[in-house]
PDB file of N, CA and C in Angstrom:
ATOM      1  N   UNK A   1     -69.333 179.621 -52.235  1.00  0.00           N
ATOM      2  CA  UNK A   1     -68.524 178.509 -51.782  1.00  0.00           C
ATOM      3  C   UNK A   1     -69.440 177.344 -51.438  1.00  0.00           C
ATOM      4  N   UNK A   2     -69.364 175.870 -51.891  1.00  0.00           N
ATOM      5  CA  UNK A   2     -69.897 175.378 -51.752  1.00  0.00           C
ATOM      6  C   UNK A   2     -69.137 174.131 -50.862  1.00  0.00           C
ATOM      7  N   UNK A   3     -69.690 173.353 -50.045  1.00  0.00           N
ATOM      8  CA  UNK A   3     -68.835 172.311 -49.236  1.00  0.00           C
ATOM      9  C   UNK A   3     -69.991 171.354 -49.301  1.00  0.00           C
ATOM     10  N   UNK A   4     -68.809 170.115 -49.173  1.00  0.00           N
ATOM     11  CA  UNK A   4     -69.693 168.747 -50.005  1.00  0.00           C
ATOM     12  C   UNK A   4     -69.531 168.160 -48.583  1.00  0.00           C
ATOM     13  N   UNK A   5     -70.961 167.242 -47.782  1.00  0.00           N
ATOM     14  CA  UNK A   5     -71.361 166.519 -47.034  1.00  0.00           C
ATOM     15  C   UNK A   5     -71.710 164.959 -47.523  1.00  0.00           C
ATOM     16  N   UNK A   6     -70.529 164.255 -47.919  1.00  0.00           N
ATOM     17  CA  UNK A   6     -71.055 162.935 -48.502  1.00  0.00           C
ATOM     18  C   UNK A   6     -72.120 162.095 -47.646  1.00  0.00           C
ATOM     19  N   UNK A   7     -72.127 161.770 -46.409  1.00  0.00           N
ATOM     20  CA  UNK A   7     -73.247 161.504 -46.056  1.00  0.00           C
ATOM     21  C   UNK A   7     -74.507 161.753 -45.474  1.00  0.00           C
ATOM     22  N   UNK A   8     -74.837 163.301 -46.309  1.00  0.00           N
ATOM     23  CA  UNK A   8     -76.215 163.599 -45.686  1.00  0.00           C
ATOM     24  C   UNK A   8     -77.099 163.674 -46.915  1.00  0.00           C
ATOM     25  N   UNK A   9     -78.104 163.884 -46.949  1.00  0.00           N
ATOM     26  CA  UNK A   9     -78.933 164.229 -48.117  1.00  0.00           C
ATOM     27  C   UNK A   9     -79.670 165.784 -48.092  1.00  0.00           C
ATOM     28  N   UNK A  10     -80.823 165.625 -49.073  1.00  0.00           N
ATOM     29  CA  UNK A  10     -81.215 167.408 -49.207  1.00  0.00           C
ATOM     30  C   UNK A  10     -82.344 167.007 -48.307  1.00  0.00           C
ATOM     31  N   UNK A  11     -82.267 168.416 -47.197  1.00  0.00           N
ATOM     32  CA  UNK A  11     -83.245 168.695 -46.421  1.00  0.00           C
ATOM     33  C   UNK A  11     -84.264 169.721 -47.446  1.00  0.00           C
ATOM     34  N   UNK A  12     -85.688 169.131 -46.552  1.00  0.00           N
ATOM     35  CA  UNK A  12     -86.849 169.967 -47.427  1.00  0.00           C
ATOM     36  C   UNK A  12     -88.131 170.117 -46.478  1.00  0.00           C
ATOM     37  N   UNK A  13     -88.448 171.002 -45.545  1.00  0.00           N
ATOM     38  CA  UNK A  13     -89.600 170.905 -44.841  1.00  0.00           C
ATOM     39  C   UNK A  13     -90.481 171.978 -45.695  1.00  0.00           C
ATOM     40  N   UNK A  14     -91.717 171.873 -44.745  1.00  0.00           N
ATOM     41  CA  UNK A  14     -93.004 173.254 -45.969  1.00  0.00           C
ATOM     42  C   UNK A  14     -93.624 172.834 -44.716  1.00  0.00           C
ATOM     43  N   UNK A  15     -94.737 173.679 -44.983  1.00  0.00           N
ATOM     44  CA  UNK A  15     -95.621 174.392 -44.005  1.00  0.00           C
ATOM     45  C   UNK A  15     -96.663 175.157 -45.358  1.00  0.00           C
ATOM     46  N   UNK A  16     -98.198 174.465 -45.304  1.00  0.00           N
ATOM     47  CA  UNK A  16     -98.936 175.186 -45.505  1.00  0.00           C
ATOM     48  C   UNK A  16     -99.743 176.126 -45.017  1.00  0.00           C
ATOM     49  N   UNK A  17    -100.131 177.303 -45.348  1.00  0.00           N
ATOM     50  CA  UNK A  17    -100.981 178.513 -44.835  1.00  0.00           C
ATOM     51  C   UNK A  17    -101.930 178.689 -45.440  1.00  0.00           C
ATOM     52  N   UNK A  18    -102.981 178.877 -44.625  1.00  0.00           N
ATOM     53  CA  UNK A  18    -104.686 179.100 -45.043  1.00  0.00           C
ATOM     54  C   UNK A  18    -104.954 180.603 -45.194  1.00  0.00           C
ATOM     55  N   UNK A  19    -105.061 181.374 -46.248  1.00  0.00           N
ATOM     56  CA  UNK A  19    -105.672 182.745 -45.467  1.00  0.00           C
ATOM     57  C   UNK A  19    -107.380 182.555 -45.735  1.00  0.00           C
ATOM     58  N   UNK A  20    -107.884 182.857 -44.341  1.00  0.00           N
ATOM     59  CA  UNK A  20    -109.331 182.998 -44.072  1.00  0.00           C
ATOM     60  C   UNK A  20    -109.584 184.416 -43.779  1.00  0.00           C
ATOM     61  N   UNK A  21    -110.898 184.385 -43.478  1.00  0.00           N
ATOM     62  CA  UNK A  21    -111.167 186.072 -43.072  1.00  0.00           C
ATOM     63  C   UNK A  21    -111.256 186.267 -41.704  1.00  0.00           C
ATOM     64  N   UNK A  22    -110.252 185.436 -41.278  1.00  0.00           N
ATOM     65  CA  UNK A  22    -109.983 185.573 -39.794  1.00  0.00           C
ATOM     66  C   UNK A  22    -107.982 186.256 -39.672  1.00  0.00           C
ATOM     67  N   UNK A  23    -107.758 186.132 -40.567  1.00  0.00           N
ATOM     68  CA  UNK A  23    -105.893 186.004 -40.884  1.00  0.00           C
ATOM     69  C   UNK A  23    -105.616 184.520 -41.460  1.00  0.00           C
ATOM     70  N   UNK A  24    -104.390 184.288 -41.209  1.00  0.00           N
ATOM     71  CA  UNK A  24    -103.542 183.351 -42.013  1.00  0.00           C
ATOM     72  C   UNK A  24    -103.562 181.865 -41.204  1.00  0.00           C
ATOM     73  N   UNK A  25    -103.888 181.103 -41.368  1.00  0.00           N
ATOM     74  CA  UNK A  25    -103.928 179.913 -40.339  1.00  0.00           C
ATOM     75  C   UNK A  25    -103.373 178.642 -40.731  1.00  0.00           C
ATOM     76  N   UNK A  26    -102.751 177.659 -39.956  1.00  0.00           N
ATOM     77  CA  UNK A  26    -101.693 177.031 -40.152  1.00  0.00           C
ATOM     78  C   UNK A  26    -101.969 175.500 -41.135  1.00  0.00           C
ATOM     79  N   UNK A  27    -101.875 175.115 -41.553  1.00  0.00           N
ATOM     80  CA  UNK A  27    -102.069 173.985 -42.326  1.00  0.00           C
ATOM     81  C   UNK A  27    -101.383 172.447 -42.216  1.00  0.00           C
ATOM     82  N   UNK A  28    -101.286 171.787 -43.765  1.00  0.00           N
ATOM     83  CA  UNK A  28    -100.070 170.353 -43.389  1.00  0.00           C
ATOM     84  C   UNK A  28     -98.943 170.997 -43.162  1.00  0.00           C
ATOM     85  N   UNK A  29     -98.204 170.221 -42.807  1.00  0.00           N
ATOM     86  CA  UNK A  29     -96.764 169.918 -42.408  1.00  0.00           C
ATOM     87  C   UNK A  29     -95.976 168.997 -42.954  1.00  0.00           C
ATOM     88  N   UNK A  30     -94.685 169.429 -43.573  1.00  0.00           N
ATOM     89  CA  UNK A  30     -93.466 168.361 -43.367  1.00  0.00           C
ATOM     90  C   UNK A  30     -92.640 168.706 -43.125  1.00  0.00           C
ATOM     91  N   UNK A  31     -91.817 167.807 -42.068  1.00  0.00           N
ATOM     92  CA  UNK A  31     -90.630 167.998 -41.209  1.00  0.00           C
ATOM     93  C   UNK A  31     -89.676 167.098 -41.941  1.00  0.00           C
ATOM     94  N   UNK A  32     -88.642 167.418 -41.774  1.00  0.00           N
ATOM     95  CA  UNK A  32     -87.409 166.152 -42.000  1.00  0.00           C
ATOM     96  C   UNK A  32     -87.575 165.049 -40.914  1.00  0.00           C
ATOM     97  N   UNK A  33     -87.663 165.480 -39.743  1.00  0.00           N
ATOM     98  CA  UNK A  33     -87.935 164.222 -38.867  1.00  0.00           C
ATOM     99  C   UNK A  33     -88.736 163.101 -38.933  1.00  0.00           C
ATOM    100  N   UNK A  34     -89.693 163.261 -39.843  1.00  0.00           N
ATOM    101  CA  UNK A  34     -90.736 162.193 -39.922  1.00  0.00           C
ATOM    102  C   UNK A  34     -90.964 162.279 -41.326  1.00  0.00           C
ATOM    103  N   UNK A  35     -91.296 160.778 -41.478  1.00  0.00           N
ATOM    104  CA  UNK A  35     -91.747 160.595 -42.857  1.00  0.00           C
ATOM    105  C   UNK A  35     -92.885 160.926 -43.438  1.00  0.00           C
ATOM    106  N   UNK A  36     -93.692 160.750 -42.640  1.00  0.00           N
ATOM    107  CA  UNK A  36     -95.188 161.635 -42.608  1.00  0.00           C
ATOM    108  C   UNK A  36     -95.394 162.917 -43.051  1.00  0.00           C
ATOM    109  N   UNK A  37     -96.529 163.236 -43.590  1.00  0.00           N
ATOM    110  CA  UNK A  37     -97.226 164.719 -43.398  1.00  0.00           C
ATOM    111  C   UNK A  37     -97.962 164.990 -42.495  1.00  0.00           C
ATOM    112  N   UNK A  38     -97.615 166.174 -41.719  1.00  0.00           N
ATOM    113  CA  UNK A  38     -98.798 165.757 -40.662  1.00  0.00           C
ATOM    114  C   UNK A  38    -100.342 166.854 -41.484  1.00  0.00           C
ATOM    115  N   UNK A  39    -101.336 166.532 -41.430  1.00  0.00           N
ATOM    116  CA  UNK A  39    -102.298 166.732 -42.140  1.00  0.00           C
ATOM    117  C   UNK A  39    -103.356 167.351 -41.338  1.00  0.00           C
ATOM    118  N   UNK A  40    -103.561 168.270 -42.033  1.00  0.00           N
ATOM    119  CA  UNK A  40    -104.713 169.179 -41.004  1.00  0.00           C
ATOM    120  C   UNK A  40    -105.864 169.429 -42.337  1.00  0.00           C
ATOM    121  N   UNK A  41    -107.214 169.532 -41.990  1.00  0.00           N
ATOM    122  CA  UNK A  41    -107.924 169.841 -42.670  1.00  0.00           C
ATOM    123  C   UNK A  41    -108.043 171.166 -42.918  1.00  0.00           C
ATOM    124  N   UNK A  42    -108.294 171.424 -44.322  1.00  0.00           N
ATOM    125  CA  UNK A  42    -108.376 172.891 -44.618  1.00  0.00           C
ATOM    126  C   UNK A  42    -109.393 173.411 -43.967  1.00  0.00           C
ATOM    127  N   UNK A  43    -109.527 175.152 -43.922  1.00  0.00           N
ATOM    128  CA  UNK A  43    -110.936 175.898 -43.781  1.00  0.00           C
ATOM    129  C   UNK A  43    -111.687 175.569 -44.829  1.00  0.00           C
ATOM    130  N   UNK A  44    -113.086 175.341 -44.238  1.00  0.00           N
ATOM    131  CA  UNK A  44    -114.001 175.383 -45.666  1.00  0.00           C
ATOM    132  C   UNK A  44    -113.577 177.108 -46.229  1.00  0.00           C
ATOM    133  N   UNK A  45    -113.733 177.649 -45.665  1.00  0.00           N
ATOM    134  CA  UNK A  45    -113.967 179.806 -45.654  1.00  0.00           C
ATOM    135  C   UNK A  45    -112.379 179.996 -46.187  1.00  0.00           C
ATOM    136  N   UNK A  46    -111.409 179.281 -46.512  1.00  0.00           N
ATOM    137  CA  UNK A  46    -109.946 179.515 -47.099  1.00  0.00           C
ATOM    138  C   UNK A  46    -110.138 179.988 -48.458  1.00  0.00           C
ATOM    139  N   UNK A  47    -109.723 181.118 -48.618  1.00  0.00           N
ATOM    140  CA  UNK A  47    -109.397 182.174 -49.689  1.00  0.00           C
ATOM    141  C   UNK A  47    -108.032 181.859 -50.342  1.00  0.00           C
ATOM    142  N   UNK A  48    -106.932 181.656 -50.085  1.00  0.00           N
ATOM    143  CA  UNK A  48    -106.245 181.493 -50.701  1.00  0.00           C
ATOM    144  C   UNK A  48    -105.094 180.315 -49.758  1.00  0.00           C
ATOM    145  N   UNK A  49    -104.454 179.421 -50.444  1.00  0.00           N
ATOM    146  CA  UNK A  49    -103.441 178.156 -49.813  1.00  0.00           C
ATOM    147  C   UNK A  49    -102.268 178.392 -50.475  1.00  0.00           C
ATOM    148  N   UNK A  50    -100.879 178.561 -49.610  1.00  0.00           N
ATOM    149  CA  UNK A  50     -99.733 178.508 -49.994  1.00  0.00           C
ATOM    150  C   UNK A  50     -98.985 177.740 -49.858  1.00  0.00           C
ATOM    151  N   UNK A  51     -97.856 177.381 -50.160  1.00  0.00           N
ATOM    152  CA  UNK A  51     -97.134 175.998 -49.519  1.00  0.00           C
ATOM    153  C   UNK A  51     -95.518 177.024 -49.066  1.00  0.00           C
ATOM    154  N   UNK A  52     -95.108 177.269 -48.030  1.00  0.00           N
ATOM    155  CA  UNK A  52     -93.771 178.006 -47.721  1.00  0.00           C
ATOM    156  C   UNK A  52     -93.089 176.888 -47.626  1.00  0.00           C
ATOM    157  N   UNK A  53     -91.457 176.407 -48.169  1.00  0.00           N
ATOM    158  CA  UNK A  53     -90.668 175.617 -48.608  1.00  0.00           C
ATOM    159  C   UNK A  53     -89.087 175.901 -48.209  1.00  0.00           C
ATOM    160  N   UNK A  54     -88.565 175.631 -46.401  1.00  0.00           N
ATOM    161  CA  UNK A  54     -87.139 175.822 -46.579  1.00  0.00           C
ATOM    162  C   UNK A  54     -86.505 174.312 -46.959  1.00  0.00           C
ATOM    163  N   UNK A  55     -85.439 174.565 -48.324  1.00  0.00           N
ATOM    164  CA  UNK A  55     -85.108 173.561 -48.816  1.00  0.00           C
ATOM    165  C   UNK A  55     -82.975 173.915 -48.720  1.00  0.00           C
ATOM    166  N   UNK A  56     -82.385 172.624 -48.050  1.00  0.00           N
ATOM    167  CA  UNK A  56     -81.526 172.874 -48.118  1.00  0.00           C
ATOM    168  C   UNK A  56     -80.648 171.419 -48.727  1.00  0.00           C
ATOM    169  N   UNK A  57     -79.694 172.137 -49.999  1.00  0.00           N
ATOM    170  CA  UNK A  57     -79.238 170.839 -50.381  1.00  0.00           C
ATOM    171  C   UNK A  57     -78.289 170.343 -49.924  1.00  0.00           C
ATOM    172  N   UNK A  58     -77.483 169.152 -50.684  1.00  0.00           N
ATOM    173  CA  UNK A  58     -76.456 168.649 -50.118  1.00  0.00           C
ATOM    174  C   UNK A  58     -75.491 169.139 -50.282  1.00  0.00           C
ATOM    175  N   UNK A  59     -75.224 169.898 -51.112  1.00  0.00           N
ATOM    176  CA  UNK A  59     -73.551 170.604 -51.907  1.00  0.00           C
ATOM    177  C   UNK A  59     -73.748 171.659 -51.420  1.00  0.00           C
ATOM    178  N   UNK A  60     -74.817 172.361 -50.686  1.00  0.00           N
ATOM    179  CA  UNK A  60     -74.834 174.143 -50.478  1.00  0.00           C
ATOM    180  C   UNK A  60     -74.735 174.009 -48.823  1.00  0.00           C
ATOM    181  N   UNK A  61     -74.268 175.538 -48.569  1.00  0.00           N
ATOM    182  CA  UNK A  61     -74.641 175.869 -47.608  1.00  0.00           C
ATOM    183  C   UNK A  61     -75.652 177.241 -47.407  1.00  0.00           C
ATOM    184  N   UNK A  62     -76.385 177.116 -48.369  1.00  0.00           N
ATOM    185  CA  UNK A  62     -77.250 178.003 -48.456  1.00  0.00           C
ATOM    186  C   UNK A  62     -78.613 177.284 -48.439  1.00  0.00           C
ATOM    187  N   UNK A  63     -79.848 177.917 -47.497  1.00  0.00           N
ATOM    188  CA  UNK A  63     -81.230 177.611 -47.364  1.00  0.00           C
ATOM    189  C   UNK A  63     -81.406 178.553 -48.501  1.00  0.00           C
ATOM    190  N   UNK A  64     -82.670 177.572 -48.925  1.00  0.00           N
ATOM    191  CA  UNK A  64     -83.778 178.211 -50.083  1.00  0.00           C
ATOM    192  C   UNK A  64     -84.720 178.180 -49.954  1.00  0.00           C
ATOM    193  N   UNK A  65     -85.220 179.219 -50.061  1.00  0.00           N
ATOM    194  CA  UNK A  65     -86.589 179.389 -49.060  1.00  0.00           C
ATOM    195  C   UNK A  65     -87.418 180.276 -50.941  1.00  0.00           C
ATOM    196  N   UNK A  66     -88.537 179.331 -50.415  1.00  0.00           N
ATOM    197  CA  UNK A  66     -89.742 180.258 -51.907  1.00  0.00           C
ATOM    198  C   UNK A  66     -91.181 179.868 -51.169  1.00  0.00           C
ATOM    199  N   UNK A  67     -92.065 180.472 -51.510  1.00  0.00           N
ATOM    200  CA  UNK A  67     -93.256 180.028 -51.317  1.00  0.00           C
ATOM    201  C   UNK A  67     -94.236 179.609 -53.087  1.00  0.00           C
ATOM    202  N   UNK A  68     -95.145 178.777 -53.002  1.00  0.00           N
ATOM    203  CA  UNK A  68     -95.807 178.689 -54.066  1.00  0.00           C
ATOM    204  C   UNK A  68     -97.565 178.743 -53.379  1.00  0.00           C
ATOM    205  N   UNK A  69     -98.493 179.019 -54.406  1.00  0.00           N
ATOM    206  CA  UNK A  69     -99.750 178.744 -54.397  1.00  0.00           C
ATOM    207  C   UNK A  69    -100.314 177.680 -54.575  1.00  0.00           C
ATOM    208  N   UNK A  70    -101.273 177.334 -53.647  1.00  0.00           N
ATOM    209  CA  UNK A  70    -101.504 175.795 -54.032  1.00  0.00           C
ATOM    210  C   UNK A  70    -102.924 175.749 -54.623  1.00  0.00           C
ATOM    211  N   UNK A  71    -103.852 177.151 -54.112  1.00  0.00           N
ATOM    212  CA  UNK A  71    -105.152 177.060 -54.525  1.00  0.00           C
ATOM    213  C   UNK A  71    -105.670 178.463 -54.284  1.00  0.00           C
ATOM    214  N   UNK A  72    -106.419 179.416 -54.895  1.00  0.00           N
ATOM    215  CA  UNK A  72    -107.169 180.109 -54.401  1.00  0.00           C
ATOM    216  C   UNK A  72    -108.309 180.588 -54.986  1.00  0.00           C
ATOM    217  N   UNK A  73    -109.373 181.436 -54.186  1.00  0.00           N
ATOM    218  CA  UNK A  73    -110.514 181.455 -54.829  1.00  0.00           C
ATOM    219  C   UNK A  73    -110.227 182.371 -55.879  1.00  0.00           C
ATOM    220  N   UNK A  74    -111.670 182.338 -56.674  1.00  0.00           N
ATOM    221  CA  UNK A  74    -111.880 182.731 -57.914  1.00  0.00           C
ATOM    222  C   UNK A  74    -112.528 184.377 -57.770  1.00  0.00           C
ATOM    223  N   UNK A  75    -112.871 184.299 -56.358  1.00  0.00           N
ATOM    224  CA  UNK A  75    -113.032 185.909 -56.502  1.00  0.00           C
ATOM    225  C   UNK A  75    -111.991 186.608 -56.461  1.00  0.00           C
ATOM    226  N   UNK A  76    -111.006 187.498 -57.454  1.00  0.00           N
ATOM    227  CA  UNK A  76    -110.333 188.091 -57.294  1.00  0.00           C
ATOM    228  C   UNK A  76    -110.208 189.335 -56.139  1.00  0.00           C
ATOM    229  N   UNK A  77    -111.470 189.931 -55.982  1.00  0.00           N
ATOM    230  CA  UNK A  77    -111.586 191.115 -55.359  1.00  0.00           C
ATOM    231  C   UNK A  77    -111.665 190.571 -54.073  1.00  0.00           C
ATOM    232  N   UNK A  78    -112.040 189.886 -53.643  1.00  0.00           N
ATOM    233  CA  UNK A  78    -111.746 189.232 -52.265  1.00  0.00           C
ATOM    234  C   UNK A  78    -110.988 188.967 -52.286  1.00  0.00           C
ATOM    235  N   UNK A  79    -110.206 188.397 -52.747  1.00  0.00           N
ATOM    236  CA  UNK A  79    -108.287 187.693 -52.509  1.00  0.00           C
ATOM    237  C   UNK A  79    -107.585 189.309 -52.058  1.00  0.00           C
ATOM    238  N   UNK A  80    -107.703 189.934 -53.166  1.00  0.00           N
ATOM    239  CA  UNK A  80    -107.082 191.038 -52.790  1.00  0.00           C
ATOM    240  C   UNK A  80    -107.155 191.831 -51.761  1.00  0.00           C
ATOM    241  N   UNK A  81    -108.750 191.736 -51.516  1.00  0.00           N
ATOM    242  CA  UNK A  81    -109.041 192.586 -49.823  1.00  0.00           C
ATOM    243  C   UNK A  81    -108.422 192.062 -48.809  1.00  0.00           C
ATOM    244  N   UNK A  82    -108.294 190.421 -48.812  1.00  0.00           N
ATOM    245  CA  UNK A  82    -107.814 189.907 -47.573  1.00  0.00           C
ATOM    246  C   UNK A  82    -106.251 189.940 -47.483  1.00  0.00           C
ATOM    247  N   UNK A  83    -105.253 190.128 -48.862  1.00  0.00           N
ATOM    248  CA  UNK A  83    -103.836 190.175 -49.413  1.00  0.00           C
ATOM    249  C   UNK A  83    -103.701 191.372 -48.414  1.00  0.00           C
ATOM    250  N   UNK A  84    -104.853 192.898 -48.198  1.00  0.00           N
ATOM    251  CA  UNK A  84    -103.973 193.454 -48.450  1.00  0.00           C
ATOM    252  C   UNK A  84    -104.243 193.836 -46.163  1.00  0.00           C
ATOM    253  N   UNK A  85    -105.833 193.103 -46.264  1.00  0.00           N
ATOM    254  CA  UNK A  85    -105.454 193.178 -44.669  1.00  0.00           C
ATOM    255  C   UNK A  85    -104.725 192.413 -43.850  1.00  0.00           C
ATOM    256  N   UNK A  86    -104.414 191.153 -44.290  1.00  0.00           N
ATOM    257  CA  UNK A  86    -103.493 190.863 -43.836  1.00  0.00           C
ATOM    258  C   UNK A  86    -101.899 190.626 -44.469  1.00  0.00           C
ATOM    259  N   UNK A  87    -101.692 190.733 -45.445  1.00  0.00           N
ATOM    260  CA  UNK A  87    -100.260 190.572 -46.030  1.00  0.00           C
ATOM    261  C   UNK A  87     -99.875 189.297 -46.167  1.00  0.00           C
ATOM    262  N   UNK A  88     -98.550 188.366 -46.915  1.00  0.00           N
ATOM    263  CA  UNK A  88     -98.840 187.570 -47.805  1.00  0.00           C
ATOM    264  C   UNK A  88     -98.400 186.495 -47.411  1.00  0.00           C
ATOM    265  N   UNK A  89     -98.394 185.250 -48.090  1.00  0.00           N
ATOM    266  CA  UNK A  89     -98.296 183.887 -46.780  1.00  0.00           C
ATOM    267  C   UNK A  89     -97.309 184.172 -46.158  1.00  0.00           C
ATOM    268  N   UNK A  90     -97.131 183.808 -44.976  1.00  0.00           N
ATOM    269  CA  UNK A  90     -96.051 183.806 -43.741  1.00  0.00           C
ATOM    270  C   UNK A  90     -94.839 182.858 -43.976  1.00  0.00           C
ATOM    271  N   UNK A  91     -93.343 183.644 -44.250  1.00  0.00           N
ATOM    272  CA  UNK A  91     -92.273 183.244 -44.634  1.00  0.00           C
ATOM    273  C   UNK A  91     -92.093 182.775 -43.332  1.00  0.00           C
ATOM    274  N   UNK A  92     -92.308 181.421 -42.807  1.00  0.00           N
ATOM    275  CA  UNK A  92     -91.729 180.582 -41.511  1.00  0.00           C
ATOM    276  C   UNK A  92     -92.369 178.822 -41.721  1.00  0.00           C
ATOM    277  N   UNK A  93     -91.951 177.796 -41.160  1.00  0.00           N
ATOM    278  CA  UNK A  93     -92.178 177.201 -40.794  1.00  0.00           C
ATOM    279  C   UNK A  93     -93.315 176.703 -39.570  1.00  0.00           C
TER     280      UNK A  93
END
């Protein structure tokens, strides 16, 4: 079922995640509230960068939530050691 909101638009915040060999650590930001990103510098020591994405449109009442990769290293066997001690980007905001 879908219900139509003529005057709002599609919400879209993200939240990037660092995994280091410390755990998962928090990154940029975008909020709907601000037009901005708020911008954090990466780890130099970041193994792998995700971008987590709740996106909600105008015709739904359903959140859509996905994560994508934005970068990671080239050592495979390290990605995987750290995948599997700590587990995989953090589905939150």
């Amino acid at each position: 079922m879908n219900i139509y909101f003529s005057d709002s638009s599609d919400i879209n915040e993200w939240t990037e995640w660092h995994l280091t060999s410390r755990g998962w650590e928090q990154g940029n930001q975008k909020r709907e509230d601000s037009p901005f990103v708020n911008k954090l510098k990466a780890p130099i020591d970041r193994i792998l960068t995700c971008r987590y994405h709740e996106t909600l449109s105008t015709n739904s009442v359903w959140m859509q939530k996905h994560t994508n990769e934005v970068w990671k290293i080239s050592d495979k066997k390290v990605l995987t050691q750290m995948l599997e001690k700590f587990g995989s980007c953090p589905q939150y905001l």
